[in-house]
C-alpha atoms as a PDB file:
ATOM      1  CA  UNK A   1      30.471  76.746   2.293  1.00  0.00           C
ATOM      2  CA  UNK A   2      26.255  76.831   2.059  1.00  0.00           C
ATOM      3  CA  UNK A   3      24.240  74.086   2.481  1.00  0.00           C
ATOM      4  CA  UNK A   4      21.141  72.935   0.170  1.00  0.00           C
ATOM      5  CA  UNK A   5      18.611  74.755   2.182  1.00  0.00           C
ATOM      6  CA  UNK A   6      21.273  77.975   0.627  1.00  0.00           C
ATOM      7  CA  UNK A   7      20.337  77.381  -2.678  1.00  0.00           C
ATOM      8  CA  UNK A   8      17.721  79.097  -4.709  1.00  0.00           C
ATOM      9  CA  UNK A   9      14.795  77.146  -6.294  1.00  0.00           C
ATOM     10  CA  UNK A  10      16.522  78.022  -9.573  1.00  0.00           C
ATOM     11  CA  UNK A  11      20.293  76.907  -8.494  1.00  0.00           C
ATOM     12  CA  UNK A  12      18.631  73.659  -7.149  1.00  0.00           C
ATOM     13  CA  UNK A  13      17.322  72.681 -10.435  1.00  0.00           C
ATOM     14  CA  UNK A  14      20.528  73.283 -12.318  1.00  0.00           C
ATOM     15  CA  UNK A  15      22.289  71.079  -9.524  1.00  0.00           C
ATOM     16  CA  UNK A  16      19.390  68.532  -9.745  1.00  0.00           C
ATOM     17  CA  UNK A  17      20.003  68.837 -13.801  1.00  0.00           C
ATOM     18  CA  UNK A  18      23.535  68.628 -13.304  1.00  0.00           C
ATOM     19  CA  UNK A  19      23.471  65.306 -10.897  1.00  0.00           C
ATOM     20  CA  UNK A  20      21.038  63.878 -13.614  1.00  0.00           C
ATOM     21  CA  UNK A  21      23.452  64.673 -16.557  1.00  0.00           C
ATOM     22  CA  UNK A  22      26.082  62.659 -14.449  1.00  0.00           C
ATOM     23  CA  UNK A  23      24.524  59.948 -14.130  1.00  0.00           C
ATOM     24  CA  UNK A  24      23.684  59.660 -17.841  1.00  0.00           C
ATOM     25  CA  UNK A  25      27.397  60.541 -18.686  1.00  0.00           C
ATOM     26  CA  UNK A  26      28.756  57.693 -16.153  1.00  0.00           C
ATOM     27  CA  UNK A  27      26.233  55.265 -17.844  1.00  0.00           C
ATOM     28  CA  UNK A  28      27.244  56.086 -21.142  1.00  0.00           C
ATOM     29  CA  UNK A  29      30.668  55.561 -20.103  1.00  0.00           C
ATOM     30  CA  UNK A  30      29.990  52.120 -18.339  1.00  0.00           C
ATOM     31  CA  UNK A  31      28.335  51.056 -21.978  1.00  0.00           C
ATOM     32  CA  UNK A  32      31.778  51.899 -23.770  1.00  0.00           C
ATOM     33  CA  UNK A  33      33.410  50.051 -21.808  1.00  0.00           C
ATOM     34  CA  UNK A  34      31.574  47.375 -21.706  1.00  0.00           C
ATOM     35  CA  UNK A  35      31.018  47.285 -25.330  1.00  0.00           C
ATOM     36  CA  UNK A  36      34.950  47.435 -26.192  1.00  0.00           C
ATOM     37  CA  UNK A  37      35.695  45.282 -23.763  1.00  0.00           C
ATOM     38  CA  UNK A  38      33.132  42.359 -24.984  1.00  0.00           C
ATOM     39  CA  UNK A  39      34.180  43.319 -28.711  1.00  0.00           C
ATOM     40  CA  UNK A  40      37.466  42.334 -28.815  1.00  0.00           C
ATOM     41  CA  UNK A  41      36.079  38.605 -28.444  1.00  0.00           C
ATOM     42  CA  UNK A  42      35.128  36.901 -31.601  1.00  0.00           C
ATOM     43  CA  UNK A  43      31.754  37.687 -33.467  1.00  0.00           C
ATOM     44  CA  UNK A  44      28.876  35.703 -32.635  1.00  0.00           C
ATOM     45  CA  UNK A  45      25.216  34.604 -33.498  1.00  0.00           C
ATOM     46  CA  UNK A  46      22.150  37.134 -32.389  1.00  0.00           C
ATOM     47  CA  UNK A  47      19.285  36.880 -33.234  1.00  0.00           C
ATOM     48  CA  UNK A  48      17.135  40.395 -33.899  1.00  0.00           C
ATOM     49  CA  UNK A  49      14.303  39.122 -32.080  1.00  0.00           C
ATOM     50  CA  UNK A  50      16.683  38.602 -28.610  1.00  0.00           C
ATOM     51  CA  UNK A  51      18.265  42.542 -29.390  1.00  0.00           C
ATOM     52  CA  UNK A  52      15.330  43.988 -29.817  1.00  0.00           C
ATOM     53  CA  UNK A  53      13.627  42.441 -26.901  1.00  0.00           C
ATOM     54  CA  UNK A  54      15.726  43.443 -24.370  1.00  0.00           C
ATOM     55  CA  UNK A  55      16.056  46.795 -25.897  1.00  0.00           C
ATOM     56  CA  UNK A  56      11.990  47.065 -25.068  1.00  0.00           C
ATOM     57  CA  UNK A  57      12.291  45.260 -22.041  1.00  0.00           C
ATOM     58  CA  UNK A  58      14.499  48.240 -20.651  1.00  0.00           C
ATOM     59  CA  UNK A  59      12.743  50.633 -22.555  1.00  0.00           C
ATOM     60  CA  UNK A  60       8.912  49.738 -21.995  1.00  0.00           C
ATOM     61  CA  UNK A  61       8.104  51.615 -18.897  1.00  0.00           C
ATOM     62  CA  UNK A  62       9.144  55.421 -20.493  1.00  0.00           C
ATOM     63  CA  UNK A  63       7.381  54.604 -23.541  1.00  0.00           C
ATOM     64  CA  UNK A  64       4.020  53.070 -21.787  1.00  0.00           C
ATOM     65  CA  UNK A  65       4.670  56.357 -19.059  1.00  0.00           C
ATOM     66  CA  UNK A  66       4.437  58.639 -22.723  1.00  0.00           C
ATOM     67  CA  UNK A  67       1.729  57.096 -24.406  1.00  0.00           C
ATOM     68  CA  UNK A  68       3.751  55.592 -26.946  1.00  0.00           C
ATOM     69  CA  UNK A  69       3.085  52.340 -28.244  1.00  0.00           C
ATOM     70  CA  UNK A  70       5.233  49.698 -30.617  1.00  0.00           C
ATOM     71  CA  UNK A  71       5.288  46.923 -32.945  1.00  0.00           C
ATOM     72  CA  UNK A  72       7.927  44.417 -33.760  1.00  0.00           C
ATOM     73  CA  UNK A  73       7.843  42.825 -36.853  1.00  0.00           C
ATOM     74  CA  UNK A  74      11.096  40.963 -37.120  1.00  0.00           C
ATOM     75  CA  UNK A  75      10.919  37.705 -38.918  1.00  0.00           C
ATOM     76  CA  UNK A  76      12.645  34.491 -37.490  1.00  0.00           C
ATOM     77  CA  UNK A  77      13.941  33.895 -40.904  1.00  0.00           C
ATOM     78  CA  UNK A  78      16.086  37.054 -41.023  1.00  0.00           C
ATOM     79  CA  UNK A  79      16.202  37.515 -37.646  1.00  0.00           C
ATOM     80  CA  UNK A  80      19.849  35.671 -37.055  1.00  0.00           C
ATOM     81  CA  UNK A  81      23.233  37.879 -37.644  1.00  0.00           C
ATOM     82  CA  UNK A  82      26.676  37.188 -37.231  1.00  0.00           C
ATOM     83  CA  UNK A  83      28.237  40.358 -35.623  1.00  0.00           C
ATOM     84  CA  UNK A  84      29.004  41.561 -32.218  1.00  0.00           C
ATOM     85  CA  UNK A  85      25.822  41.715 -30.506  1.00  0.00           C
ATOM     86  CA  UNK A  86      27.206  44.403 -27.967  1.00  0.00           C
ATOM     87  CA  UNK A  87      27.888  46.741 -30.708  1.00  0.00           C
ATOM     88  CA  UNK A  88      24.291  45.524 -32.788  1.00  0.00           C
ATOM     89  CA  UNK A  89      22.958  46.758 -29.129  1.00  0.00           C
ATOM     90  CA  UNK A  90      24.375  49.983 -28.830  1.00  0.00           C
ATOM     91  CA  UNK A  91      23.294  50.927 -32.099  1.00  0.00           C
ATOM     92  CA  UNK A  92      20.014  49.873 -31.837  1.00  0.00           C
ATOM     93  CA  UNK A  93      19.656  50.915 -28.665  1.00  0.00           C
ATOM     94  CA  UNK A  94      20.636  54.476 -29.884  1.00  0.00           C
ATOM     95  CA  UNK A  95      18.207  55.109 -32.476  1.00  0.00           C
ATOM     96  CA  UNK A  96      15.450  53.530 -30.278  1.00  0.00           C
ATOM     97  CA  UNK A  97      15.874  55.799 -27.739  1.00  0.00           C
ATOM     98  CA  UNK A  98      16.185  58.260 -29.688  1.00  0.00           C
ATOM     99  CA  UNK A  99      12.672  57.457 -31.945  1.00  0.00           C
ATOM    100  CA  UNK A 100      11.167  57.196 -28.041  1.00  0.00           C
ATOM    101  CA  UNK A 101      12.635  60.307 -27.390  1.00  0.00           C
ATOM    102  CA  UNK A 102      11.222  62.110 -30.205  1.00  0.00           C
ATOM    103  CA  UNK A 103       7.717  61.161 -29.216  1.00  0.00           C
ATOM    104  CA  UNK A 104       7.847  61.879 -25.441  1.00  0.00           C
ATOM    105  CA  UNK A 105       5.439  65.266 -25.476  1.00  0.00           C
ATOM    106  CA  UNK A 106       3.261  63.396 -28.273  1.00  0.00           C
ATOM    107  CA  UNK A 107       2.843  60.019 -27.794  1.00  0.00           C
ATOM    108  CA  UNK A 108       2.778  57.636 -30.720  1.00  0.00           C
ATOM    109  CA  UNK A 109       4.002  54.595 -32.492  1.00  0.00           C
ATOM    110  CA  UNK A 110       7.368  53.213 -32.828  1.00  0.00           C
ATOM    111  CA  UNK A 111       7.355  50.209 -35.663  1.00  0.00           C
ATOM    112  CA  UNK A 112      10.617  48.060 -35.526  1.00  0.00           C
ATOM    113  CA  UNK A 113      10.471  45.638 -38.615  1.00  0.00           C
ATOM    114  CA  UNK A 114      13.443  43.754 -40.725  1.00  0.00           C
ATOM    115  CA  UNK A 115      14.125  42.776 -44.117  1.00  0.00           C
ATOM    116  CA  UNK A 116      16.553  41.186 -46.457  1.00  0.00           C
ATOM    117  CA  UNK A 117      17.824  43.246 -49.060  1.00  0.00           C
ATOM    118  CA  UNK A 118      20.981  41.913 -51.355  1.00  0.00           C
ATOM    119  CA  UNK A 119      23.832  40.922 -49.098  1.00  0.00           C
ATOM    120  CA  UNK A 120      22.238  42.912 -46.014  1.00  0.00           C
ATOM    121  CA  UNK A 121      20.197  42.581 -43.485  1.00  0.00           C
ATOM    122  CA  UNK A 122      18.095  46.136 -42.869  1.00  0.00           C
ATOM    123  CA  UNK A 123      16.259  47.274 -39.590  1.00  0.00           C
ATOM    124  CA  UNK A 124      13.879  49.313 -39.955  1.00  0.00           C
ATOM    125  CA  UNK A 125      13.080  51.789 -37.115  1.00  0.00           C
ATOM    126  CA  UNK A 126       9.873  54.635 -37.286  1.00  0.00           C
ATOM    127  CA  UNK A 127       8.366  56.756 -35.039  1.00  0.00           C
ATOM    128  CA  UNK A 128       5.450  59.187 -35.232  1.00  0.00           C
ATOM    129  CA  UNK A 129       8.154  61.607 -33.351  1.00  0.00           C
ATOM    130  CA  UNK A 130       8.171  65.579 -34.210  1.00  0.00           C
ATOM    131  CA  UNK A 131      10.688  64.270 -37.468  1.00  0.00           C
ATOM    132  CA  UNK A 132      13.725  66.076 -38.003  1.00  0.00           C
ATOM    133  CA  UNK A 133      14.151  69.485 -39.580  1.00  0.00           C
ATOM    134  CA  UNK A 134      15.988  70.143 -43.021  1.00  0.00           C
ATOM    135  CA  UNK A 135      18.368  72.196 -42.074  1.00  0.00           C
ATOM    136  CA  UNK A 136      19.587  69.353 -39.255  1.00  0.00           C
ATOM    137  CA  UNK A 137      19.432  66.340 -41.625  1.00  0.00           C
ATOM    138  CA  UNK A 138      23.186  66.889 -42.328  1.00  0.00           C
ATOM    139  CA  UNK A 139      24.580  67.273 -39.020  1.00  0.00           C
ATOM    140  CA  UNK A 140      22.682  64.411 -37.192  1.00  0.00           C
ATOM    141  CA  UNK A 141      25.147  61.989 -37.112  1.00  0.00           C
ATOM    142  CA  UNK A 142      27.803  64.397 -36.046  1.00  0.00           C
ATOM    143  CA  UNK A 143      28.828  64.452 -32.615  1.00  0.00           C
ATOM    144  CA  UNK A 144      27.471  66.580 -29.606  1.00  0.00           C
ATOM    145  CA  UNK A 145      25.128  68.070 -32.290  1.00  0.00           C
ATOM    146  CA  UNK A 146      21.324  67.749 -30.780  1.00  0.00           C
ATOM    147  CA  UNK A 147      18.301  69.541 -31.997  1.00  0.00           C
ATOM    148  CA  UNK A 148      17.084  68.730 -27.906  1.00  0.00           C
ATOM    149  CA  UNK A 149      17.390  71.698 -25.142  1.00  0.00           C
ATOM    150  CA  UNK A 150      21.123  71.771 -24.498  1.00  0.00           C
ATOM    151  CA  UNK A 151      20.371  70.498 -20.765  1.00  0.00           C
ATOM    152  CA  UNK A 152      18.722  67.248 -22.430  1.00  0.00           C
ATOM    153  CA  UNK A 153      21.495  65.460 -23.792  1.00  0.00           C
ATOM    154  CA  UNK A 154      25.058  64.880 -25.020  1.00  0.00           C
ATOM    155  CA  UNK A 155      24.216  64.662 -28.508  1.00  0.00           C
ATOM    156  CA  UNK A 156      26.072  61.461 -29.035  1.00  0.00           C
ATOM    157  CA  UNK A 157      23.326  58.829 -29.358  1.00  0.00           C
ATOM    158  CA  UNK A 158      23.048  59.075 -33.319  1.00  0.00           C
ATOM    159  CA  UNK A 159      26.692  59.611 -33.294  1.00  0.00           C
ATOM    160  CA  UNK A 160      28.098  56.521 -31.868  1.00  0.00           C
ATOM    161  CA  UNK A 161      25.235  54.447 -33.551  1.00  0.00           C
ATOM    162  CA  UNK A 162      26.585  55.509 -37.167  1.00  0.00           C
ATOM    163  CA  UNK A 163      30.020  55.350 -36.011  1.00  0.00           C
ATOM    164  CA  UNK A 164      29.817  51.705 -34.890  1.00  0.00           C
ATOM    165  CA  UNK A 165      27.715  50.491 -37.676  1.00  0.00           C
ATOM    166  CA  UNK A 166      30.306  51.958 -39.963  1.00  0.00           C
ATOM    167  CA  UNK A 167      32.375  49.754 -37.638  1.00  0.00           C
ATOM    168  CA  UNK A 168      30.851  46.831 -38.452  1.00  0.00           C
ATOM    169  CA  UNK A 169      31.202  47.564 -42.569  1.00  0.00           C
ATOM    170  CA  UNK A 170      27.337  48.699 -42.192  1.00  0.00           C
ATOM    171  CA  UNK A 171      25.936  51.719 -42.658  1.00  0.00           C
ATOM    172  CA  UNK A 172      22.531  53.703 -41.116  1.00  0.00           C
ATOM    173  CA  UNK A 173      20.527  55.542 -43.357  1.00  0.00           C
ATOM    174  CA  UNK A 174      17.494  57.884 -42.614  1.00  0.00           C
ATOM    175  CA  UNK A 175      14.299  60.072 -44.074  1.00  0.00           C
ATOM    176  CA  UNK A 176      12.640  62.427 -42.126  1.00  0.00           C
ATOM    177  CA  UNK A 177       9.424  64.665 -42.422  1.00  0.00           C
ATOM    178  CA  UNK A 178       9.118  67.375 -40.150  1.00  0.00           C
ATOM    179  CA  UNK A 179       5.460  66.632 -37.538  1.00  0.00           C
ATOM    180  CA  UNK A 180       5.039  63.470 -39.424  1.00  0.00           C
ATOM    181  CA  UNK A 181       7.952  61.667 -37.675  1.00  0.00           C
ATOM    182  CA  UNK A 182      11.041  60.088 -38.995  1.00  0.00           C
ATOM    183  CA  UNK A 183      12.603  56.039 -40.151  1.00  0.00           C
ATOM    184  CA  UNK A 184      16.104  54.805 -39.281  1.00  0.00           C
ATOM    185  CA  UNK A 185      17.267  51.770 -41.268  1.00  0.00           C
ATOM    186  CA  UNK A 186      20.227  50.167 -40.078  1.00  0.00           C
ATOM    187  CA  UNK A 187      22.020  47.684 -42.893  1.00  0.00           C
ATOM    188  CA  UNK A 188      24.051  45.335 -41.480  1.00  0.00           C
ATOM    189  CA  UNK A 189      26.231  43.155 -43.775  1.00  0.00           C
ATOM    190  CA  UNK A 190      25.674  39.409 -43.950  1.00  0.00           C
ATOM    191  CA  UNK A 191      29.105  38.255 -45.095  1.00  0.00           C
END
């Protein structure tokens, strides 16, 4: 049995990587549960504005760390939804974090804004991010599939977001320009 002081510089990063992974896996798996567990109640009001505020509440420190900087343009006249505002959160949380994510070596701007469009509402999500290569636009929304080192994520972010929204009779769509960044919007169905 070796102790820390054993290890080599290298073997201690992996472990450190390893520990880190973890503890992203165990909070991913707390948010599950939380979400399924809140989502068998019935659907309630949220409003957009509340969402997305606490989203950049918990989010605000990494993106002012990474010289990125945001706008929220979500109007109080769209901004109220009946749906599950756990599962609204997840997904919105998702593609946030993942628009943050894409900026992190660049800084930039991350734009959330709404609008009505027929019988939906739409959220709009952009970033300035590195944007998404052709050849990955098909498989983004496929699990464990990440265009990130393999020791930076599970690759389920974009995953459950889609999955969820498709859930809620929604859908996400996206475009994406390689360097120039990429938009998310997220239509959610006001029956």
């Amino acid at each position: 049995f070796s102790t820390r002081d054993d290890f080599s510089p290298e073997d201690s990063r992996l472990l450190s990587l390893a520990h880190y992974e973890c503890e992203r896996m165990r909070g991913m798996v707390r948010e599950f549960q939380q979400l399924y567990q809140d989502s068998s109640g019935a659907e309630g009001i949220e409003t957009l504005q509340d969402i997305v505020a606490k989203i950049i509440y918990e989010t605000a420190p990494w993106m002012n760390d990474n010289k990125i900087v945001y706008e929220i343009n979500i109007t109080s006249e769209n901004g109220a939804v009946v749906v599950s505002k756990n599962k609204l959160f997840l997904v919105l949380k998702n593609i946030i974090v993942n628009a943050i994510e894409s900026m992190v070596s660049t800084g930039g701007r991350l734009l959330i804004s709404d609008r009505k469009e027929g019988y939906n509402m739409v959220v709009s999500i952009s970033d300035e991010g590195k944007g998404i290569e052709p050849q990955h636009q098909e498989l983004i929304f496929e699990p464990f599939f990440s265009t990130k080192q393999e020791i930076e994520g599970a690759g389920l972010g974009l995953s459950v977001a889609y999955g969820t929204m498709k859930s809620l009779g929604g859908t996400i769509i996206f475009a994406s320009r390689p360097g120039k960044g990429t938009l998310f919007e997220v239509h959610i169905p006001l029956c």
